[in-house]
Protein backbone atom coordinates (compact mmCIF):
# COMPACT_ATOMS: atom_id res chain seq x y z
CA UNK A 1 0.00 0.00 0.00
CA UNK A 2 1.28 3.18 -0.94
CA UNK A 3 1.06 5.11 2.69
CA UNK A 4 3.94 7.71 2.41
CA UNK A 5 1.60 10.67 2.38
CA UNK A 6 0.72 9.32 6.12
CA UNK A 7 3.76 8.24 7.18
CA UNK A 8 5.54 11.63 6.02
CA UNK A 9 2.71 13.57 8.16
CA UNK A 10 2.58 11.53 10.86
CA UNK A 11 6.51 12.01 11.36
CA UNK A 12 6.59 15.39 10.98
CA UNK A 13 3.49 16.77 13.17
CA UNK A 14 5.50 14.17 15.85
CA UNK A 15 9.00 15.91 15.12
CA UNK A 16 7.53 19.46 15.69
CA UNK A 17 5.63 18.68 19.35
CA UNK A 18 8.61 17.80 20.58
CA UNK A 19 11.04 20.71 21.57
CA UNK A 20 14.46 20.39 22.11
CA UNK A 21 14.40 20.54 26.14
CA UNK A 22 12.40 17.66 26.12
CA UNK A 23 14.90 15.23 25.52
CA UNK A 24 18.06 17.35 26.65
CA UNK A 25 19.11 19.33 23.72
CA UNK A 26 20.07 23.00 23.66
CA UNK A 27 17.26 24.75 22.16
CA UNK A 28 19.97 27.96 20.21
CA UNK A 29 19.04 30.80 18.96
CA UNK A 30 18.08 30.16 15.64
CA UNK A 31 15.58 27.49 15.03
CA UNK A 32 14.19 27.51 12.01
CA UNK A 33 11.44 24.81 12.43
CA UNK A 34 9.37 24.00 15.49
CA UNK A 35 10.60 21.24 17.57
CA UNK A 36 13.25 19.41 16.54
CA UNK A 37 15.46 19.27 13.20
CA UNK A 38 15.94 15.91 11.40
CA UNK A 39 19.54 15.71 12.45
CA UNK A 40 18.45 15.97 16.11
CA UNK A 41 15.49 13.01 15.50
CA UNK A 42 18.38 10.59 13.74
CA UNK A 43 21.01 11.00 16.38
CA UNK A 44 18.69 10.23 18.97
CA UNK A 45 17.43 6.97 16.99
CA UNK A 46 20.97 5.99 16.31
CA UNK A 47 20.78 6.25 12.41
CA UNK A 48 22.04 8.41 9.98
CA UNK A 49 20.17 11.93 9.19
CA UNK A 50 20.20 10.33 5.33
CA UNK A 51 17.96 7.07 6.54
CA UNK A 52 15.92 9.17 8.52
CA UNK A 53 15.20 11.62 5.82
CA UNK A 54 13.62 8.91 3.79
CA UNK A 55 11.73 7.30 6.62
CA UNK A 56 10.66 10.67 6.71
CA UNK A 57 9.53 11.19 3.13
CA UNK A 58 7.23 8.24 3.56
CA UNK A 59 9.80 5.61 2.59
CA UNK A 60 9.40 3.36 5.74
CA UNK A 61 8.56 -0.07 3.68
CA UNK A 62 11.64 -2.03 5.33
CA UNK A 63 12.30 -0.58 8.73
CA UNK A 64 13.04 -3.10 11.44
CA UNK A 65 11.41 -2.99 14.28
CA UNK A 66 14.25 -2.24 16.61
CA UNK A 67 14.44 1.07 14.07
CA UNK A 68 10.98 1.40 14.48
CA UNK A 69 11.45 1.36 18.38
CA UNK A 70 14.39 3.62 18.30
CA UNK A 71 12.03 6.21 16.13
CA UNK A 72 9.70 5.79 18.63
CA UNK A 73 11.70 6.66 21.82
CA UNK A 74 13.35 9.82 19.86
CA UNK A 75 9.84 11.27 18.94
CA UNK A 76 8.24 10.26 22.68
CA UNK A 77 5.70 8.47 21.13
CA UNK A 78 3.33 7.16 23.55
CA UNK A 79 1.44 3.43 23.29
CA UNK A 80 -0.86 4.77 20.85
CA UNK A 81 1.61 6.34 18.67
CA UNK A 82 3.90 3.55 18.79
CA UNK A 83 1.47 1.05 17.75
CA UNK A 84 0.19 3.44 14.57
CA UNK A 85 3.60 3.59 13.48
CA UNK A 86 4.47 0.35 13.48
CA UNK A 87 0.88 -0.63 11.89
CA UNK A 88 1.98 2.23 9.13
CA UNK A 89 5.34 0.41 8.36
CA UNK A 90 3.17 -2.98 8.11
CA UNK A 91 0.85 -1.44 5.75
CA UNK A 92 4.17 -0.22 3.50
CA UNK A 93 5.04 -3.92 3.71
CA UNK A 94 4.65 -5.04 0.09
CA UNK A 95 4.04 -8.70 1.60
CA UNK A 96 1.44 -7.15 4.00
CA UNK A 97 -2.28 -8.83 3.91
CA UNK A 98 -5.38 -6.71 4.35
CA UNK A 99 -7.17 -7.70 7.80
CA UNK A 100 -10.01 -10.22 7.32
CA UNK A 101 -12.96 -8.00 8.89
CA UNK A 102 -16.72 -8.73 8.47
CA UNK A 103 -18.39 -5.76 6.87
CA UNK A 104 -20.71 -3.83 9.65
CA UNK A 105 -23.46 -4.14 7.22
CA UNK A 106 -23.50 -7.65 7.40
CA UNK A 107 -22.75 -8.52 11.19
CA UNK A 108 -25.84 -8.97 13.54
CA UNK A 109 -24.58 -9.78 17.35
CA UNK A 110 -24.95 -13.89 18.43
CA UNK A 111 -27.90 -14.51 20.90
CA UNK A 112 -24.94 -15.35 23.93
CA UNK A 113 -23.67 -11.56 23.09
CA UNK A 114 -26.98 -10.00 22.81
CA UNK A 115 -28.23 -11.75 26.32
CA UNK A 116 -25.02 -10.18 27.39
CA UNK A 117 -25.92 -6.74 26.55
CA UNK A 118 -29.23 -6.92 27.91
CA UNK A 119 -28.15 -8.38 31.06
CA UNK A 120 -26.33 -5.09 31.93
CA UNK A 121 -29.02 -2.85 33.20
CA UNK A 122 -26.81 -0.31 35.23
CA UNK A 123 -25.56 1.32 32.23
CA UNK A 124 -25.59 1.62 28.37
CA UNK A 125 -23.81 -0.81 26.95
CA UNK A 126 -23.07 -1.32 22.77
CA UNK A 127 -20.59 -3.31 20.46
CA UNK A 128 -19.06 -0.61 17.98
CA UNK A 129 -16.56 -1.41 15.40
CA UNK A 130 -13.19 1.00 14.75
CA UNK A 131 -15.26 3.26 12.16
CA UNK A 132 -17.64 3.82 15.23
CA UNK A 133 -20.81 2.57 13.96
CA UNK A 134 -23.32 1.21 16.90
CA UNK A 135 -23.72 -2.41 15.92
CA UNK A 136 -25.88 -3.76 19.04
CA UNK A 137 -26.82 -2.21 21.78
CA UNK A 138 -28.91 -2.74 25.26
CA UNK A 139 -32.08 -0.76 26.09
CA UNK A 140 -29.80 1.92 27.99
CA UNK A 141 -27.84 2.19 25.36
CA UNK A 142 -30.51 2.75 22.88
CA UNK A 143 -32.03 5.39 24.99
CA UNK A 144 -28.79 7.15 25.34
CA UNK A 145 -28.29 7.28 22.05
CA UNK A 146 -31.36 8.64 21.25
CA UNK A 147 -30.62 11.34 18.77
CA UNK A 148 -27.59 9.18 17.17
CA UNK A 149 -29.68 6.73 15.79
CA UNK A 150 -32.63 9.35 15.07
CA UNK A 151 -30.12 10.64 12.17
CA UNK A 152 -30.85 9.23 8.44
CA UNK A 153 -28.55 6.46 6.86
CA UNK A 154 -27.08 3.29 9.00
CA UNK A 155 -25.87 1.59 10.82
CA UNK A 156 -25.68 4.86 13.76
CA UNK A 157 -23.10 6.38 13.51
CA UNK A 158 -21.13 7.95 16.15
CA UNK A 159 -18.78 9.87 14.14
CA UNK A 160 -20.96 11.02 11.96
CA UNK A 161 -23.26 12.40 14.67
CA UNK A 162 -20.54 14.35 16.32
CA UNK A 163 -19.48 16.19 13.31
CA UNK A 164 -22.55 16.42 11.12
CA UNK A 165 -25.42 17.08 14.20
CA UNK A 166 -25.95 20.22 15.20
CA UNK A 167 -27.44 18.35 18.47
CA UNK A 168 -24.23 16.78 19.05
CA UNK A 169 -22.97 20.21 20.85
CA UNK A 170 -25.39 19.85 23.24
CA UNK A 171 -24.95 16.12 24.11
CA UNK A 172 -21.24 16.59 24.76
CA UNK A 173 -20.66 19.75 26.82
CA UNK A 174 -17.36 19.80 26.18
CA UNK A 175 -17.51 19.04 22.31
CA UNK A 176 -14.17 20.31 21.54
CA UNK A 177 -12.57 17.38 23.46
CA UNK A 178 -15.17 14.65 22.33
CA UNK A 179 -14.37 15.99 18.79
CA UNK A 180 -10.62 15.29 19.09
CA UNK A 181 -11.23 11.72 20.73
CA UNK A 182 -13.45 11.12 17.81
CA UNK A 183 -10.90 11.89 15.00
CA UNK A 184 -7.99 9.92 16.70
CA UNK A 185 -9.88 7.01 17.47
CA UNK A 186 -10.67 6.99 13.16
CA UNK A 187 -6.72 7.70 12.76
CA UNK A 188 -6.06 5.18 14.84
CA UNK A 189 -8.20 2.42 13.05
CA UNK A 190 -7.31 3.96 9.74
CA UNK A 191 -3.46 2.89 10.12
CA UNK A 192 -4.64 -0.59 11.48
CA UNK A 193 -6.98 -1.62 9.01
CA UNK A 194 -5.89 0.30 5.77
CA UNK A 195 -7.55 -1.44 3.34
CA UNK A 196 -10.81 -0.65 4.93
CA UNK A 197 -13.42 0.78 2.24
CA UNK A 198 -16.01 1.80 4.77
CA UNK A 199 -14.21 3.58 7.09
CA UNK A 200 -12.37 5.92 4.12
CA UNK A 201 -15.94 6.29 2.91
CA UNK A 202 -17.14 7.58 6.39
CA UNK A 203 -13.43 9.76 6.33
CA UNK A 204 -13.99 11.27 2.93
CA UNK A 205 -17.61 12.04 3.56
CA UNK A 206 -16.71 13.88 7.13
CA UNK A 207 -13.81 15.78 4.99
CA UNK A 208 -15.81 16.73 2.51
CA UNK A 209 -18.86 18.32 5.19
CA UNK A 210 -17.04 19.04 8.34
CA UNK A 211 -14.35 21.61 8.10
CA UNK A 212 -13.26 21.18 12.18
CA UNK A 213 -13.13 17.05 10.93
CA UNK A 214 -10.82 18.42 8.46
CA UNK A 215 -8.80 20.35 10.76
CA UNK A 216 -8.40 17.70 13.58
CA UNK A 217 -7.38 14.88 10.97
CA UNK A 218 -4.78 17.06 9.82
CA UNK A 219 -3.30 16.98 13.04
CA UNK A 220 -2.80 12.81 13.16
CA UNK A 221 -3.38 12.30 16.31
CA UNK A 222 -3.93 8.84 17.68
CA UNK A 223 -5.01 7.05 20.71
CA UNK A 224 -6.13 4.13 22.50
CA UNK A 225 -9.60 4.57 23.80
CA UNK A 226 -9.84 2.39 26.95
CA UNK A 227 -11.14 3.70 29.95
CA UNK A 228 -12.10 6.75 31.75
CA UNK A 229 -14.93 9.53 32.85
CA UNK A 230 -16.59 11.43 30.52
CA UNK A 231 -19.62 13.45 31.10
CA UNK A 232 -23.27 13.76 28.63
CA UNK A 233 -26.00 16.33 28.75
CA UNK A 234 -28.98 13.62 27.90
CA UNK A 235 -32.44 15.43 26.42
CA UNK A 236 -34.14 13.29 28.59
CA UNK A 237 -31.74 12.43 31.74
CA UNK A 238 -29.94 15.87 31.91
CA UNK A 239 -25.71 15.94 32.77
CA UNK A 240 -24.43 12.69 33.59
CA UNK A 241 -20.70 11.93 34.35
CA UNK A 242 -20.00 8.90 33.45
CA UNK A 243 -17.62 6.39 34.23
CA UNK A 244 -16.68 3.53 30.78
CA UNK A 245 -14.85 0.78 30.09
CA UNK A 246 -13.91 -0.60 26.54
CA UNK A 247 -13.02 -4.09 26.16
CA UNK A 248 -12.09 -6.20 22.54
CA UNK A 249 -14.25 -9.14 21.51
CA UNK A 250 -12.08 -11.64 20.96
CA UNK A 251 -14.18 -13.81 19.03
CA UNK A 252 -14.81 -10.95 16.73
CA UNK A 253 -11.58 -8.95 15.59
CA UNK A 254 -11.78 -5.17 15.52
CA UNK A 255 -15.06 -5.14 17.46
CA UNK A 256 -15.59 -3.52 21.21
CA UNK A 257 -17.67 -3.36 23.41
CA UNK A 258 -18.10 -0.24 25.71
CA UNK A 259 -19.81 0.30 28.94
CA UNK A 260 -21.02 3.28 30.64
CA UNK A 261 -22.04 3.29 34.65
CA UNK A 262 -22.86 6.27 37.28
CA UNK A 263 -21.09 6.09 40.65
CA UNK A 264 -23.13 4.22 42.94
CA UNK A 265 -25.50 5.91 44.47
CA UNK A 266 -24.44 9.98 43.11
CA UNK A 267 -26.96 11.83 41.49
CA UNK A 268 -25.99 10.40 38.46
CA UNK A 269 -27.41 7.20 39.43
CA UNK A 270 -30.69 8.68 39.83
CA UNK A 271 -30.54 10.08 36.53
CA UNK A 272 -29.43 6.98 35.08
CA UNK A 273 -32.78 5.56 36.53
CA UNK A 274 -34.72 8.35 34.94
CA UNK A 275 -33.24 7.44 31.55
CA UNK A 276 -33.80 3.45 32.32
CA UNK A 277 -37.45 4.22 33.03
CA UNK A 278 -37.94 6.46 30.21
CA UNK A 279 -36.69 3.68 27.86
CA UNK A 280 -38.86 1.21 28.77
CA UNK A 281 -42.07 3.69 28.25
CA UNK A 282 -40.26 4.73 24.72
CA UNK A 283 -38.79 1.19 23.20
CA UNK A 284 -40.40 -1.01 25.29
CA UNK A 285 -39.07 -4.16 27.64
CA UNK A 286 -37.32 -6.45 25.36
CA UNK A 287 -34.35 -4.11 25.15
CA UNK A 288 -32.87 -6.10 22.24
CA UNK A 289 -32.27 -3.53 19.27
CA UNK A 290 -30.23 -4.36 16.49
CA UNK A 291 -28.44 -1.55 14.65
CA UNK A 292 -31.16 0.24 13.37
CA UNK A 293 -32.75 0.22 16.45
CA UNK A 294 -35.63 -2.01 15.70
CA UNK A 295 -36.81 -4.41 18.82
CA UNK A 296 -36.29 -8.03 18.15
């Protein structure tokens, strides 16, 4: 796969976050580029400034992983980084083989996984795939994702929401951040499944109609998505902080499932009720919706 238009961004947006204090240097007087230089990034990996210049200029096809590593530690790459790069030099690899992923069009949840979801009534909780469609959900999650799967076209789409819903401002007070999470979680999946026609379909259509989505791939940021707080402003349930947990099927490659609960017994736990109770009046008590929401 021809990747050196990545690769050579991906370097260089690295190479100019890091400044030279950082990792020791003397910063001078006359810098003409921010961060470091080249020569500074190759000394620190332990190979010459002429190899580095072609990793560089996209030319990483090759690199061993112990260069790879070395690349890594001189740009202070963290986890996320480190994997994307090394899933970039793969995808250079002219002996590299395309993932073998179902297409989200065509993947409906096993009755054991669906009981699953539906046995977790503290919280919403949904299998998405990288390109962050909502694939199954339980009744909480449904709810809480009201206005995501109100929007035309499917599967829901959680990128798509965020960038192309005006009600998406709303639902995530602090947008800005949720915005930024969103775009390197599709950078992210975009260097580990390459060959991926859906996902550049969702990419090119949130280019093409979000100018901020423009913006914030532009910066190649990456990250793994695992656990944390975050906090929602619900139509129905009001501001709830959050906390989630993301795990990886491991029966089903490229899949997660994600988790959201309120601290026992906080206000947020009430709310949560509210929202479980309003469900049930809206969807009904199966709670077994497949990705178009439908009860089953």
């Amino acid at each position: 796969m021809d990747n050196r238009a990545e690769v050579r961004d991906f370097l260089t947006t690295r190479r100019a976050k890091i400044t030279p204090d950082q990792v020791g240097l003397p910063a001078g007087m006359k810098r003409r580029v921010a961060g470091l230089r080249r020569s500074e990034v190759a000394a620190l990996a332990g190979v010459s400034i002429e190899y580095y210049t072609r990793l560089e200029r996209g030319a990483i096809s090759g690199a061993s992983p112990e260069v790879l590593d070395a690349l890594a530690r001189a740009l202070l790459l963290d986890d996320a980084e480190r994997a994307y790069l090394f899933d970039l030099a793969h995808a250079a690899s002219p002996v590299a083989r395309p993932p073998k992923r179902r297409p989200s069009t065509s993947w409906t949840p096993h009755r054991g996984l669906q009981w699953v979801l539906d046995g977790i009534t503290a919280g919403p909780a949904f299998v998405r795939n990288g390109r962050m469609d909502l694939l199954a959900t339980n009744l909480l999650a449904r709810a809480f994702y009201a206005d995501v799967f109100d929007m035309p076209g499917q599967p829901p789409n959680i990128a798509r929401f965020t960038f192309l819903d005006e009600r998406a401002h709303r639902f995530y007070p602090d947008w800005d951040a949720f915005a930024d999470v969103t775009v390197a979680i599709l950078r992210t999946e975009a260097g580990r499944d390459p060959h991926n026609k859906d996902l550049h379909d969702l990419i090119g259509e949130l280019g093409t109609r979000s100018e901020e989505f423009r913006r914030l791939w532009g910066s190649h940021n990456v990250r793994h998505h695992g656990a944390g707080f975050k906090t929602f402003h619900h139509p129905v349930a009001g501001q709830l902080t959050l906390a989630y947990e993301g795990m990886n099927l491991e029966a089903e490659p490229g899949l997660t499932v994600t988790v959201y609960v309120a601290e026992p017994g906080s206000p947020d736990a009430e709310r949560m009720r509210l929202l479980a109770s309003w469900a049930v009046s809206e969807y009904g008590g199966s709670g077994t919706k497949d990705a178009a929401g439908t009860t089953r």
